[in-house]
N, C-alpha and C. Protein backbone atom coordinates (compact mmCIF):
# COMPACT_ATOMS: atom_id res chain seq x y z
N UNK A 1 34.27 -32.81 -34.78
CA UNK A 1 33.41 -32.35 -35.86
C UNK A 1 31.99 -32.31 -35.33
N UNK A 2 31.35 -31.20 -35.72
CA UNK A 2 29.71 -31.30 -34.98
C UNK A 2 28.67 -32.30 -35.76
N UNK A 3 27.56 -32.10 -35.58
CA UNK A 3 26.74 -32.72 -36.68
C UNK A 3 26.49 -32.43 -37.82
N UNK A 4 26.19 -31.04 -37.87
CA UNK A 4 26.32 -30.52 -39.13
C UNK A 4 27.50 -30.58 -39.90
N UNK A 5 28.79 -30.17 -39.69
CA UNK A 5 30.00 -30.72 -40.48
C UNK A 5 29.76 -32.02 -40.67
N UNK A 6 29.39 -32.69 -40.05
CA UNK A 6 29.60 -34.31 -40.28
C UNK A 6 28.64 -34.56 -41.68
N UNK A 7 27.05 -34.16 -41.50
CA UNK A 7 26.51 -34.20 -42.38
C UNK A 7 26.83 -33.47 -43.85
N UNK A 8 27.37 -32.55 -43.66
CA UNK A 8 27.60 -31.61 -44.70
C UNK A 8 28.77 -32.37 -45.49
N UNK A 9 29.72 -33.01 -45.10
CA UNK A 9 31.00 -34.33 -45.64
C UNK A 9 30.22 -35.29 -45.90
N UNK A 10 28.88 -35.74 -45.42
CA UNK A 10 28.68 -37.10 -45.90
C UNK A 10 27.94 -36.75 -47.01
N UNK A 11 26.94 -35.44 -47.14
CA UNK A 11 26.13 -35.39 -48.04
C UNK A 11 27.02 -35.00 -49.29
N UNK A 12 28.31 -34.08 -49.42
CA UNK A 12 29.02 -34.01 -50.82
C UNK A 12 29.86 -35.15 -51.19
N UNK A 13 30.05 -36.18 -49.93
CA UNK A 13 30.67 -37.54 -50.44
C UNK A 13 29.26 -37.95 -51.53
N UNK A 14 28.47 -38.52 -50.58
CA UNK A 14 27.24 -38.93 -51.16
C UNK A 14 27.04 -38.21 -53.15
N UNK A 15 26.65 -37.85 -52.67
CA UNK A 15 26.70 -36.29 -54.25
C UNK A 15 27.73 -36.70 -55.25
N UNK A 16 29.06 -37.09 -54.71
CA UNK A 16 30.10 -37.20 -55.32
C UNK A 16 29.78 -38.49 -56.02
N UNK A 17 29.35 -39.22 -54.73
CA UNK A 17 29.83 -40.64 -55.53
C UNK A 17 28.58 -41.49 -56.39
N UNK A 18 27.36 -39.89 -56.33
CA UNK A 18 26.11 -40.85 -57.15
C UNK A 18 26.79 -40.92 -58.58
N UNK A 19 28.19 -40.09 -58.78
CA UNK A 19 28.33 -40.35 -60.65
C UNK A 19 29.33 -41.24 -60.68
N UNK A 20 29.77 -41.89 -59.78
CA UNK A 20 30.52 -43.02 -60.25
C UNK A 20 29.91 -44.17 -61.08
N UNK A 21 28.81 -44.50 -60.65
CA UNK A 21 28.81 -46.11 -61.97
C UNK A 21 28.21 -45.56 -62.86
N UNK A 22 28.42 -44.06 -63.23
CA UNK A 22 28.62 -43.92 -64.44
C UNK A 22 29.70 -43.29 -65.00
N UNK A 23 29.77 -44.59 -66.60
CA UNK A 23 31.23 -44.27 -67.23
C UNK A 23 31.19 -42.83 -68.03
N UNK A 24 32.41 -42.24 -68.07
CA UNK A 24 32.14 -40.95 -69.16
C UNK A 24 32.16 -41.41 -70.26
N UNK A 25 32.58 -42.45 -70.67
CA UNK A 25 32.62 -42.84 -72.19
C UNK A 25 31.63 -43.14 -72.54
N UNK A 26 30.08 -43.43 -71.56
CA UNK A 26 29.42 -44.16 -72.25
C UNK A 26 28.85 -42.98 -73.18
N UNK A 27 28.12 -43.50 -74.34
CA UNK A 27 27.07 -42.83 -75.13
C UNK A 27 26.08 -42.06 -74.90
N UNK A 28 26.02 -40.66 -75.28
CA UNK A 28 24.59 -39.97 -75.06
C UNK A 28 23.57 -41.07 -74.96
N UNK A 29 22.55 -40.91 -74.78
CA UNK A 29 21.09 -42.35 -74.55
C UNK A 29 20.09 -40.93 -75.20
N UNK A 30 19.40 -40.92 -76.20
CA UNK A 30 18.44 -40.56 -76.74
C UNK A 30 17.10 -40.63 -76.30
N UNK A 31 16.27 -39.84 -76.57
CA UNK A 31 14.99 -40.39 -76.15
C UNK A 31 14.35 -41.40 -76.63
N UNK A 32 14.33 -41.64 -78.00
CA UNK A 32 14.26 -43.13 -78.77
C UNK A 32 14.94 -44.13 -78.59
N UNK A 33 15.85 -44.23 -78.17
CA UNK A 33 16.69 -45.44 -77.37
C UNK A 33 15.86 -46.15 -76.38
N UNK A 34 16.07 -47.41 -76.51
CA UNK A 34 15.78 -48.20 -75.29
C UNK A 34 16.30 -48.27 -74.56
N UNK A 35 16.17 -47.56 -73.24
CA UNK A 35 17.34 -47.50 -72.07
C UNK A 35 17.75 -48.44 -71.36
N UNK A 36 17.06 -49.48 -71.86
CA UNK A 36 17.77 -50.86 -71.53
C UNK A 36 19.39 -51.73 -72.30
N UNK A 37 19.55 -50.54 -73.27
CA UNK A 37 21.23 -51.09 -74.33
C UNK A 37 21.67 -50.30 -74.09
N UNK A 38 22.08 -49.69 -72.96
CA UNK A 38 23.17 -48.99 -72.54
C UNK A 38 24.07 -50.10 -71.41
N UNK A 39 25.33 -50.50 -72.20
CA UNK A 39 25.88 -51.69 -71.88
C UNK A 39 26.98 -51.42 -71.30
N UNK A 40 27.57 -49.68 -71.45
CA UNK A 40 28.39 -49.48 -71.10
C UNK A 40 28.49 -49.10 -68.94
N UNK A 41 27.38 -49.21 -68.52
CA UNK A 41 26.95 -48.74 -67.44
C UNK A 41 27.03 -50.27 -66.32
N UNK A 42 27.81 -50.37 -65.74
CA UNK A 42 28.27 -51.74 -64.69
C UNK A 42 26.88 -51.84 -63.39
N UNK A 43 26.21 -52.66 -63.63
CA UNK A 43 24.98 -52.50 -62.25
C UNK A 43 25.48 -52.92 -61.05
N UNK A 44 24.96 -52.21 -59.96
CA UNK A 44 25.25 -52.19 -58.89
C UNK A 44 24.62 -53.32 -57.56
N UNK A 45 25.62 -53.56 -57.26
CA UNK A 45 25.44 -55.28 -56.48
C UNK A 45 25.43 -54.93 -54.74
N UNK A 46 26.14 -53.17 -54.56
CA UNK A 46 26.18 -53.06 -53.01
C UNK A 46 24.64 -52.68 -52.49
N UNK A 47 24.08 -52.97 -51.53
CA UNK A 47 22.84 -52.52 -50.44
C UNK A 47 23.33 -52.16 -49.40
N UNK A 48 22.59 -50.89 -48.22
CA UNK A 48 22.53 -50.54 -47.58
C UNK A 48 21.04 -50.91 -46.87
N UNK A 49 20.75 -51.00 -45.87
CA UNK A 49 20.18 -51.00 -44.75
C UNK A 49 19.41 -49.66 -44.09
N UNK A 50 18.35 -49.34 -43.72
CA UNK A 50 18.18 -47.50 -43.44
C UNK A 50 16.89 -48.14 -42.58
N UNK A 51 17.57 -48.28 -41.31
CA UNK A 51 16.55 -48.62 -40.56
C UNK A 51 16.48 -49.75 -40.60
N UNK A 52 15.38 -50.53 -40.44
CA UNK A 52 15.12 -51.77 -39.90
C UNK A 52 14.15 -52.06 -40.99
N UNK A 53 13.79 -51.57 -41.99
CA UNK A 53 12.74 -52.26 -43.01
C UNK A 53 13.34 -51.82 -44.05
N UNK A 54 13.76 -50.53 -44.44
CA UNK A 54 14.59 -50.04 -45.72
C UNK A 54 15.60 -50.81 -46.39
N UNK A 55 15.92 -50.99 -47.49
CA UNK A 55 16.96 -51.39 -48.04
C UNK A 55 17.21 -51.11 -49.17
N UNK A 56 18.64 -50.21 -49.68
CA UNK A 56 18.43 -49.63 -50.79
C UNK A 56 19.94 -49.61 -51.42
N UNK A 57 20.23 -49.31 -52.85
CA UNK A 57 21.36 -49.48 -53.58
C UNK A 57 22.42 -48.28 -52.73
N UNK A 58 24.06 -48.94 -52.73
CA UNK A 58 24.46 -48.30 -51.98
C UNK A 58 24.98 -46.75 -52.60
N UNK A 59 24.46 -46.29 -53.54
CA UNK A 59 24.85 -45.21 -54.68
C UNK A 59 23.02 -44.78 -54.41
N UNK A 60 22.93 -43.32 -54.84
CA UNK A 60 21.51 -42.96 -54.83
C UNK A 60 21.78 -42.00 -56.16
N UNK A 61 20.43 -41.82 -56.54
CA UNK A 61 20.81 -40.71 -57.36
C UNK A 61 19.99 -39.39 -57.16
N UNK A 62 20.47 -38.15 -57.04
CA UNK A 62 19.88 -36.79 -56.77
C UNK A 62 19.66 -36.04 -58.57
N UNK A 63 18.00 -36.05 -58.09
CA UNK A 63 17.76 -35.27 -59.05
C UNK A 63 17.73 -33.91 -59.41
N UNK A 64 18.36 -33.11 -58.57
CA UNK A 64 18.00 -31.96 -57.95
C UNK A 64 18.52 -30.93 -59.62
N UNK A 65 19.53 -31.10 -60.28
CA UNK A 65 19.33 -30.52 -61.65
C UNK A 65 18.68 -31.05 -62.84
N UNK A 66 17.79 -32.09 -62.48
CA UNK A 66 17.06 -32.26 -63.54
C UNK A 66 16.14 -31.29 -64.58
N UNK A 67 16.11 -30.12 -63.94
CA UNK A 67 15.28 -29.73 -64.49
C UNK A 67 15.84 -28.63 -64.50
N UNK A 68 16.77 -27.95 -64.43
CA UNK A 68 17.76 -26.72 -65.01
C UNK A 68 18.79 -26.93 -64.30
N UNK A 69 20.55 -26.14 -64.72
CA UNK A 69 21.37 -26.32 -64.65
C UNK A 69 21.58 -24.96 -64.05
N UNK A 70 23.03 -25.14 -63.52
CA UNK A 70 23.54 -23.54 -62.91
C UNK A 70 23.65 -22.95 -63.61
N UNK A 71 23.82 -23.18 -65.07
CA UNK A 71 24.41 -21.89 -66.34
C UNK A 71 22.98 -21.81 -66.89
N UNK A 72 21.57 -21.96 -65.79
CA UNK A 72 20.12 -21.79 -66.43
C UNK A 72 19.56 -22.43 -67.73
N UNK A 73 20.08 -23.11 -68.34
CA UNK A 73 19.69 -24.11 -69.69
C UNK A 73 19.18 -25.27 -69.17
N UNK A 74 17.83 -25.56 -69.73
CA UNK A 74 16.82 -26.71 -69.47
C UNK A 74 17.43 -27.76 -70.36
N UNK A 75 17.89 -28.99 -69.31
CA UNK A 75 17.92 -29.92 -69.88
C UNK A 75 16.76 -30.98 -70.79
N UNK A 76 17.22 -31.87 -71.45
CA UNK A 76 15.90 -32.14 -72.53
C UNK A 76 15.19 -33.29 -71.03
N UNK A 77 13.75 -32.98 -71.26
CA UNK A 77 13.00 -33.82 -69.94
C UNK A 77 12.93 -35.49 -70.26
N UNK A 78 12.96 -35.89 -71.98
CA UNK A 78 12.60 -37.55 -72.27
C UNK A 78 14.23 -37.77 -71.90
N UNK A 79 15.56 -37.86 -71.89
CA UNK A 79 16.68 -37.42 -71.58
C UNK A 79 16.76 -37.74 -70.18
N UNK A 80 16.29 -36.40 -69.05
CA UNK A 80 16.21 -36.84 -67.94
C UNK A 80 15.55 -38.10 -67.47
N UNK A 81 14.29 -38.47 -67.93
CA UNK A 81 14.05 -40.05 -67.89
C UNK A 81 14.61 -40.98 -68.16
N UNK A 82 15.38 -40.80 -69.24
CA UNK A 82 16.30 -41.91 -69.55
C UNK A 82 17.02 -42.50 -68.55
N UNK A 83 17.69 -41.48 -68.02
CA UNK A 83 18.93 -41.26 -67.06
C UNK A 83 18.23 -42.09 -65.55
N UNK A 84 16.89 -41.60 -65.01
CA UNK A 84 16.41 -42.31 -64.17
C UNK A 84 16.48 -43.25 -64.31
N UNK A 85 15.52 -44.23 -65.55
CA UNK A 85 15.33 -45.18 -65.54
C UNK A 85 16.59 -46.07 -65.66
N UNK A 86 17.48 -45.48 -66.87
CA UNK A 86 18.82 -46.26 -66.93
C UNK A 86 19.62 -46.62 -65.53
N UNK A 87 19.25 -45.73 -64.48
CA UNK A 87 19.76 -45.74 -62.89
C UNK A 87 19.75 -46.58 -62.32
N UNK A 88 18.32 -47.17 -62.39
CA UNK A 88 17.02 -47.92 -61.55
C UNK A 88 17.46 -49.49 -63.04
N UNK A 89 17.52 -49.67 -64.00
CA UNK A 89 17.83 -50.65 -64.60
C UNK A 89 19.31 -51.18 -64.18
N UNK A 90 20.59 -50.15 -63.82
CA UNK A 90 21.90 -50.16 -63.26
C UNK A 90 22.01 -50.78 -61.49
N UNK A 91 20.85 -50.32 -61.22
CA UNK A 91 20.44 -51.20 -59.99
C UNK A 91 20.72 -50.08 -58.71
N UNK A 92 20.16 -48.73 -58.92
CA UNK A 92 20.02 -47.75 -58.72
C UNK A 92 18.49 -47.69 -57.88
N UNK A 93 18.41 -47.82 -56.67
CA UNK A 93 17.05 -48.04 -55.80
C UNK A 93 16.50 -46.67 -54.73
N UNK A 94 17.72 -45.72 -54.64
CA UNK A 94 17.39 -44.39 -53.62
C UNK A 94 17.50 -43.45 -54.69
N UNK A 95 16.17 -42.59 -54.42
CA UNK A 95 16.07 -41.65 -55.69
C UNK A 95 15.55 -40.39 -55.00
N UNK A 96 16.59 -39.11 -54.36
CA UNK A 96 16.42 -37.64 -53.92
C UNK A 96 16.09 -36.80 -54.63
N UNK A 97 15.14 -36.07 -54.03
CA UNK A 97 14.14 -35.15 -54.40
C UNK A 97 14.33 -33.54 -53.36
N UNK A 98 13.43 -32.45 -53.81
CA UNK A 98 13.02 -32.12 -52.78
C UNK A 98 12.36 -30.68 -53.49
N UNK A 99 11.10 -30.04 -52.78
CA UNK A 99 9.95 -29.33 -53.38
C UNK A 99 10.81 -28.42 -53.62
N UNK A 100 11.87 -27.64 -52.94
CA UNK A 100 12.80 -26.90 -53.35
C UNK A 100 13.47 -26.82 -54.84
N UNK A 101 13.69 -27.85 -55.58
CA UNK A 101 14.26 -27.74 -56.60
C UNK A 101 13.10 -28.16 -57.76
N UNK A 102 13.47 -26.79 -58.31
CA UNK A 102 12.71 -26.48 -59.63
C UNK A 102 11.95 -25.21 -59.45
N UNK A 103 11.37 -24.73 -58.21
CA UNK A 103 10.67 -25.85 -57.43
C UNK A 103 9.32 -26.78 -58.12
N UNK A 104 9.70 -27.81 -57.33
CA UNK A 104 8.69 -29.07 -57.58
C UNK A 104 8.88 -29.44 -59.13
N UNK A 105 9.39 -28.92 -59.97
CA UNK A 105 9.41 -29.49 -61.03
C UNK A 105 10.43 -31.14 -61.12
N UNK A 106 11.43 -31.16 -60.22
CA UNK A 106 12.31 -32.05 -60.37
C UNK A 106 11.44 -33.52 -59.56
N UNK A 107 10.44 -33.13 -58.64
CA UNK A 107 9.59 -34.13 -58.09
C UNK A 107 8.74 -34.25 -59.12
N UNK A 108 8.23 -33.89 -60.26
CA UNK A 108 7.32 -33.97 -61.60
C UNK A 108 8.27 -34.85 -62.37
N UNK A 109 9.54 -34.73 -62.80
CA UNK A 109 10.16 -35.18 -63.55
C UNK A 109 9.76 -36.92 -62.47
N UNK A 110 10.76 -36.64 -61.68
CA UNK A 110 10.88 -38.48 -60.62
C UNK A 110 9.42 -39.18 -61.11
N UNK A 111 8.08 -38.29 -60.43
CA UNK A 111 7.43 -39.41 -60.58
C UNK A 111 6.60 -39.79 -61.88
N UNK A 112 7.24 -38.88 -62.69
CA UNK A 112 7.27 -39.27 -64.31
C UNK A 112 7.59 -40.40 -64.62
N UNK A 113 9.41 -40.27 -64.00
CA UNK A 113 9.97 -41.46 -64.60
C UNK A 113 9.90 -43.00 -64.05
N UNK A 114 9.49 -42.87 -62.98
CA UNK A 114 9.55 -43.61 -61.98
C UNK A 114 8.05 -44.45 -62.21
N UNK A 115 7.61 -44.53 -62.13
CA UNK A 115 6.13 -44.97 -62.32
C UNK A 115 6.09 -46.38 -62.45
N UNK A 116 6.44 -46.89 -63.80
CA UNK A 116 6.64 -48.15 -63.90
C UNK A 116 6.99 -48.92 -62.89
N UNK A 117 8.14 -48.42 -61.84
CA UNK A 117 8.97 -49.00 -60.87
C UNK A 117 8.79 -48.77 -59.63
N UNK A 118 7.90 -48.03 -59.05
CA UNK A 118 7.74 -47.36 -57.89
C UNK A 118 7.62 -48.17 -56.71
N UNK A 119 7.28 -49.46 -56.86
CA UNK A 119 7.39 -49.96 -55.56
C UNK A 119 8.33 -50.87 -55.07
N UNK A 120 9.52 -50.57 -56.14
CA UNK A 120 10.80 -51.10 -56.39
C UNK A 120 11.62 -50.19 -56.11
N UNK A 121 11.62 -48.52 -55.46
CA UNK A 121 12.60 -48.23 -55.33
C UNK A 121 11.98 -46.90 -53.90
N UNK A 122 12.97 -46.42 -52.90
CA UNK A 122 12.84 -45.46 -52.54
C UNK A 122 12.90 -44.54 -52.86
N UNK A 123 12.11 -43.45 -52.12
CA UNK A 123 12.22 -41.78 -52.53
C UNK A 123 12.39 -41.26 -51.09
N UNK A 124 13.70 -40.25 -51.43
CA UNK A 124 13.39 -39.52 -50.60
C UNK A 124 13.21 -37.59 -51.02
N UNK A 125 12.65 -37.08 -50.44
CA UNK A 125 12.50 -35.62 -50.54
C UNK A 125 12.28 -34.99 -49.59
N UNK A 126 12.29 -33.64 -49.59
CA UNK A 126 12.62 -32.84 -48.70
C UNK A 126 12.15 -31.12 -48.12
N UNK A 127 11.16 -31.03 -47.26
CA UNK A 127 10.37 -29.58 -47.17
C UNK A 127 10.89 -28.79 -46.02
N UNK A 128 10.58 -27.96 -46.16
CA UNK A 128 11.43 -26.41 -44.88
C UNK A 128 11.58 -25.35 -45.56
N UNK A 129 11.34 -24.83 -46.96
CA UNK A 129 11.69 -24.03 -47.35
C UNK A 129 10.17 -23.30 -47.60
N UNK A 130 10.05 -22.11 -47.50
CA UNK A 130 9.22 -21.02 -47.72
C UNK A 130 8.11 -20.71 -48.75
N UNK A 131 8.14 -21.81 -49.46
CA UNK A 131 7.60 -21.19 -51.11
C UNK A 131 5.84 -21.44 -50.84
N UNK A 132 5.88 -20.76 -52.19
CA UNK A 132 4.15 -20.44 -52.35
C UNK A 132 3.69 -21.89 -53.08
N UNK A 133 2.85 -22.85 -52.26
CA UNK A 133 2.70 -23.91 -52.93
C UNK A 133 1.58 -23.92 -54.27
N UNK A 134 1.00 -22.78 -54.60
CA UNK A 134 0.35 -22.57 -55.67
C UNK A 134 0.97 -22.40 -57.02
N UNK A 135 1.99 -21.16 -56.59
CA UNK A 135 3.15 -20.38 -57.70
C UNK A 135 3.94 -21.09 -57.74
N UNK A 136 4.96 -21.42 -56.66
CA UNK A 136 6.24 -21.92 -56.65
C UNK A 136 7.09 -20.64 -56.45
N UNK A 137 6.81 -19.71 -55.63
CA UNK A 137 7.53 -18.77 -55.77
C UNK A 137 8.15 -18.40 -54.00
N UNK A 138 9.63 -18.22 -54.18
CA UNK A 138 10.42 -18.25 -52.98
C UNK A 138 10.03 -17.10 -52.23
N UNK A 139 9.54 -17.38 -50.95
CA UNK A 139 9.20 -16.39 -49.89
C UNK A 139 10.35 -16.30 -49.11
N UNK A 140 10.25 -15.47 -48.62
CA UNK A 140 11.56 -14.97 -47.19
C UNK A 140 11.50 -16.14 -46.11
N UNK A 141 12.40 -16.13 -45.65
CA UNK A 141 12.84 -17.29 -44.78
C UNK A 141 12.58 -18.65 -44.67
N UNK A 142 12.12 -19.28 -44.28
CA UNK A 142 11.78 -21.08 -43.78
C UNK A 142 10.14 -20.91 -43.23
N UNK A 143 9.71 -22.39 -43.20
CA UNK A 143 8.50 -22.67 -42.93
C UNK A 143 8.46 -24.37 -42.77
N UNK A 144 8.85 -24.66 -41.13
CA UNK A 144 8.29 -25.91 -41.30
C UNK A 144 6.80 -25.95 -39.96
N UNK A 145 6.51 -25.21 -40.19
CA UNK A 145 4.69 -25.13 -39.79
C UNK A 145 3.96 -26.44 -39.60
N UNK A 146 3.47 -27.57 -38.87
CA UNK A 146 2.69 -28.33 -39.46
C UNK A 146 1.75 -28.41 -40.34
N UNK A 147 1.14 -27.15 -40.57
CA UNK A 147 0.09 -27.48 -41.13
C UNK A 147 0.68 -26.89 -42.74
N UNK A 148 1.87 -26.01 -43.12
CA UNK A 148 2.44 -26.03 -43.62
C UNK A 148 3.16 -27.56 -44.78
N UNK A 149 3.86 -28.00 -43.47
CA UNK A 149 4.07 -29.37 -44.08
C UNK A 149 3.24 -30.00 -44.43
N UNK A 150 2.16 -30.43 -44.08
CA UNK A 150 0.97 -30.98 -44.37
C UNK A 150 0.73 -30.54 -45.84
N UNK A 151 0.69 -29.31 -45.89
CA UNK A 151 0.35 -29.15 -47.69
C UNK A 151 1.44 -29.39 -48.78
N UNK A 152 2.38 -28.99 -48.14
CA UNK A 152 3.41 -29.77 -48.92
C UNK A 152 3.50 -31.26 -49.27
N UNK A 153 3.75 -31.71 -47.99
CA UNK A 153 3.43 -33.42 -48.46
C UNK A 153 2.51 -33.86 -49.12
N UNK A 154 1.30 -33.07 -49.00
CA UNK A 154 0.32 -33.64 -50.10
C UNK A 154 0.50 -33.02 -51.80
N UNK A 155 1.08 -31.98 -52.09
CA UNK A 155 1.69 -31.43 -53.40
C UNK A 155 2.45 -32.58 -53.75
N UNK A 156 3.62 -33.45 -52.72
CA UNK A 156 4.66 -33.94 -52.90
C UNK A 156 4.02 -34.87 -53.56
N UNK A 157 3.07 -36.06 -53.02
CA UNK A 157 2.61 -36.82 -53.48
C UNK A 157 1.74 -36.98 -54.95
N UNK A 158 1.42 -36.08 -55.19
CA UNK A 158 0.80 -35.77 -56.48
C UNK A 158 2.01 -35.26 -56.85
N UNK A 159 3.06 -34.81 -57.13
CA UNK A 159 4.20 -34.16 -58.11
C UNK A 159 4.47 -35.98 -58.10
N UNK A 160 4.90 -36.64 -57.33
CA UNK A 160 5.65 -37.74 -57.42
C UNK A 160 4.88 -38.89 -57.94
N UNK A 161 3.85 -38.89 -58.14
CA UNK A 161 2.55 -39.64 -58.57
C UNK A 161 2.56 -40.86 -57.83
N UNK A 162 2.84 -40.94 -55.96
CA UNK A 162 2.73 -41.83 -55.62
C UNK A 162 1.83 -41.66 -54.07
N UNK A 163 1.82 -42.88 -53.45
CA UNK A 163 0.68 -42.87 -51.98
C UNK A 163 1.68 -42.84 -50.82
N UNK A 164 3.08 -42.76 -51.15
CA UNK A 164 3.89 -42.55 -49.68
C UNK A 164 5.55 -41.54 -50.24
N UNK A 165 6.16 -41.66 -49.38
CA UNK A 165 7.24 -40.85 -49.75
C UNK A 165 7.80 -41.93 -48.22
N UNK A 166 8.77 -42.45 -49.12
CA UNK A 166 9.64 -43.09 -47.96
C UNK A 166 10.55 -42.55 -46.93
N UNK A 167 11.21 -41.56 -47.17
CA UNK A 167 12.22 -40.49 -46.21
C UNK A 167 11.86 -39.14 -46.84
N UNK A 168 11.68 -38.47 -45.70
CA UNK A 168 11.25 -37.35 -45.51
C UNK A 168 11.92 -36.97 -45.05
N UNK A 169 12.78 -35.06 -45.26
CA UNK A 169 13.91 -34.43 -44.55
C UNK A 169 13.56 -33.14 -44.62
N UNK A 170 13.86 -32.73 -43.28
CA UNK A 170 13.50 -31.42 -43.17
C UNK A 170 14.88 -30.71 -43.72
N UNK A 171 14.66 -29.88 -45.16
CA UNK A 171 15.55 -29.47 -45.74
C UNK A 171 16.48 -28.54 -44.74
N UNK A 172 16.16 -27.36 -44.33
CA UNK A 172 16.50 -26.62 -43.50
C UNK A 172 16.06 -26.63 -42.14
N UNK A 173 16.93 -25.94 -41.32
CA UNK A 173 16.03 -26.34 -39.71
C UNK A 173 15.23 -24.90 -39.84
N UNK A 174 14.03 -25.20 -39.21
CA UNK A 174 13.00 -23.76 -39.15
C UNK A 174 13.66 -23.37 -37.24
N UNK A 175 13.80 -22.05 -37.31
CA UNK A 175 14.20 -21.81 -35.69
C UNK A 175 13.10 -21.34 -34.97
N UNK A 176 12.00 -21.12 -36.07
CA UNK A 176 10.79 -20.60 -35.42
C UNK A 176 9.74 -21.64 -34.91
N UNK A 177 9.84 -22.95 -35.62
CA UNK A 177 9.34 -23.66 -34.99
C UNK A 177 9.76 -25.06 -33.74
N UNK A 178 9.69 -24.79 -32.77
CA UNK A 178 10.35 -26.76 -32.07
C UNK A 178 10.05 -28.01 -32.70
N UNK A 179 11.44 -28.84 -32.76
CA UNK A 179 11.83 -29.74 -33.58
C UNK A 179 10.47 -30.61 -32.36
N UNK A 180 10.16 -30.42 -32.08
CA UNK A 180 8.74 -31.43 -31.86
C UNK A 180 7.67 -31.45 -32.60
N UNK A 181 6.91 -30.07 -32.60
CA UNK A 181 6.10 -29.66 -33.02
C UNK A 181 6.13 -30.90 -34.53
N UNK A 182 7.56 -30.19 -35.06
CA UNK A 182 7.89 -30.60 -36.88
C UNK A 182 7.22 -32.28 -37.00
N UNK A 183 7.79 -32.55 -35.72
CA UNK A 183 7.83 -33.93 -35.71
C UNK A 183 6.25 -34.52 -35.98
């Protein structure tokens, strides 16, 4: 198997298994709800290791439809907070992002919800893709440019309302630029 197959199996395992500790039975959670009495949701006791200083719940959660669905219907946004926070109360500590989705709106939602907790949990997100960091509007091909990235990461940080971004991934590989340069 190459790397990419390899990654491409770990990332839809991954994907797969952020909805396990949650039950289907449990209850819609409202925006008036305290997302702390949702009792039906089992917290999570496994950690992982990511590097030599990282340490994070062994379940993550991807936000990447937070903020519209494939059949295009906006989910309700106090709703999507819930769901974070109820994550991160479930014992939910790796929280994926990336300027691509929404775009940037789903990094608006995170560091919405996240705030309270932020130096209690990782983020990771993710740049290489083309867009107009003013509009948000998809340009033709890839762009991991330094100076490119550079503006991105700083959008990132203000969408996420925080002073670091713990893992950083180059969404797509750019072929136009050397994986040094990126570096």
């Amino acid at each position: 198997m190459n790397r990419r197959n390899l990654l491409k199996t770990v990332g839809l395992a991954l994907a797969g298994s952020a909805i396990l500790p949650f039950d289907s039975s449990a209850k819609t959670i409202k925006p008036e709800d305290n997302h702390l009495k949702n009792d039906n949701l089992q917290p999570l006791s496994n950690k992982r290791k990511l590097g030599a200083t990282l340490e994070v719940s062994s379940i993550g959660l991807g936000v990447q439809n937070m903020s519209r669905t494939y059949q295009t219907t906006i989910p309700s946004r106090p709703e999507m907070h819930n769901i974070i926070r109820t994550a991160f109360d479930k014992g939910v500590t790796l929280f994926d992002a990336a300027e691509a989705y929404g775009p940037f709106e789903v990094e608006r939602i995170l560091g919405e919800s996240i705030a309270p907790f932020r130096d209690k949990i990782v983020i990771e997100t993710k740049f290489g893709w083309n867009i107009d960091q003013e509009t948000g509007a998809r340009l033709p091909g890839l762009n991991s440019r330094p100076e490119h990235i550079k503006i991105v990461v700083e959008g990132m940080l203000k969408r996420l309302r925080t002073d670091r971004i713990d893992l950083l991934y180059q969404h797509r590989v750019d072929p136009q630029v050397p994986i040094e340069d990126i570096i």
